[in-house]
Protein backbone atom coordinates (compact mmCIF):
# COMPACT_ATOMS: atom_id res chain seq x y z
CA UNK A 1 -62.95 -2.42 -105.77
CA UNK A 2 -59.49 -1.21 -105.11
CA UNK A 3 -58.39 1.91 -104.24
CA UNK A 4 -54.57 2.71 -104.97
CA UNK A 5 -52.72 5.86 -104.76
CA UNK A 6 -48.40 7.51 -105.83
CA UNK A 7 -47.04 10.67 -105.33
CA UNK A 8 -47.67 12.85 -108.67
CA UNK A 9 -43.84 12.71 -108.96
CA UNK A 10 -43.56 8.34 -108.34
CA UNK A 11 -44.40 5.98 -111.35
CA UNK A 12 -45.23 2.94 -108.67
CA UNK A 13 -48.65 2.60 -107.13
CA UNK A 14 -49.28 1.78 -103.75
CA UNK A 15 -52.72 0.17 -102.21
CA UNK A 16 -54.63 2.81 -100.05
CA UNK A 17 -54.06 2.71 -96.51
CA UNK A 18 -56.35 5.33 -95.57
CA UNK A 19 -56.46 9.34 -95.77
CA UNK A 20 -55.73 9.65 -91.70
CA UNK A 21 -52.01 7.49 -92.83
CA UNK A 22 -50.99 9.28 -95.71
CA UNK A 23 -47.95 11.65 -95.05
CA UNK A 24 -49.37 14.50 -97.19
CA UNK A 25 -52.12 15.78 -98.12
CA UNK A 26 -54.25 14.37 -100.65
CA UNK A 27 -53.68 17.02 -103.53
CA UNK A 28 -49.91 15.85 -103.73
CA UNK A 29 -50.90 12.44 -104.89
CA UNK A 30 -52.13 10.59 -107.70
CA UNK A 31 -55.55 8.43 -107.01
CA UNK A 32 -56.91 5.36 -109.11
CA UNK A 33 -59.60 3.13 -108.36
CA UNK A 34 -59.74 -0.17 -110.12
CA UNK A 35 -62.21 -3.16 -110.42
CA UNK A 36 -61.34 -6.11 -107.53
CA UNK A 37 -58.73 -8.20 -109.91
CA UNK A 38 -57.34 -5.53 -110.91
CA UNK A 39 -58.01 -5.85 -114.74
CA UNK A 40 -60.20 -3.09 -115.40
CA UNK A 41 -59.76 0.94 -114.62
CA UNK A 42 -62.70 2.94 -113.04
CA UNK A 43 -61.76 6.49 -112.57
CA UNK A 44 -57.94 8.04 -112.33
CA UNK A 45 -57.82 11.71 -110.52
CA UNK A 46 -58.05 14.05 -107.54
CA UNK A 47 -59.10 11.72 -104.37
CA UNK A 48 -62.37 13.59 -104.07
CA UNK A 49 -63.13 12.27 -107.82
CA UNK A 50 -61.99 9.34 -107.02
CA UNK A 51 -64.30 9.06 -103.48
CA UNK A 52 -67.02 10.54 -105.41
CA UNK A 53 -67.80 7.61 -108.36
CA UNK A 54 -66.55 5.27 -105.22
CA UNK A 55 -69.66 6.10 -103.85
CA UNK A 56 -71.96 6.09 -106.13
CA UNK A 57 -70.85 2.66 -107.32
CA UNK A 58 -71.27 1.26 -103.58
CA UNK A 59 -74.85 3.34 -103.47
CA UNK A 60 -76.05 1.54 -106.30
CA UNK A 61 -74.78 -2.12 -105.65
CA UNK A 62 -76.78 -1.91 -102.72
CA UNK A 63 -79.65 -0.55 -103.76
């Protein structure tokens, strides 16, 4: 999975570096996470959304 984030006012997404690197905090940006090539959209929203069905994915592939 990827993880990709923009500022709510930017059209361009970035890759995630991490929430201790981002300039701002994480309600002034746009969050999107997306299958590993890229094709296919999981969940778009608030980074806790996001984090939340990012977990539950990795809960259940392991399980």
């Amino acid at each position: 999975m990827v993880m990709q984030y923009k500022l709510k006012t930017e059209k361009r997404w970035k890759k995630y570096p991490g929430k201790d690197k981002l300039e701002l905090s994480t309600t002034k940006y746009d969050f999107r996470l997306l299958t590993k090539d890229k094709k296919k959209l999981l969940v778009e929203g608030s980074y806790t959304k996001v984090l939340k069905r990012f977990r539950q994915i990795e809960f259940f592939k392991h399980k």
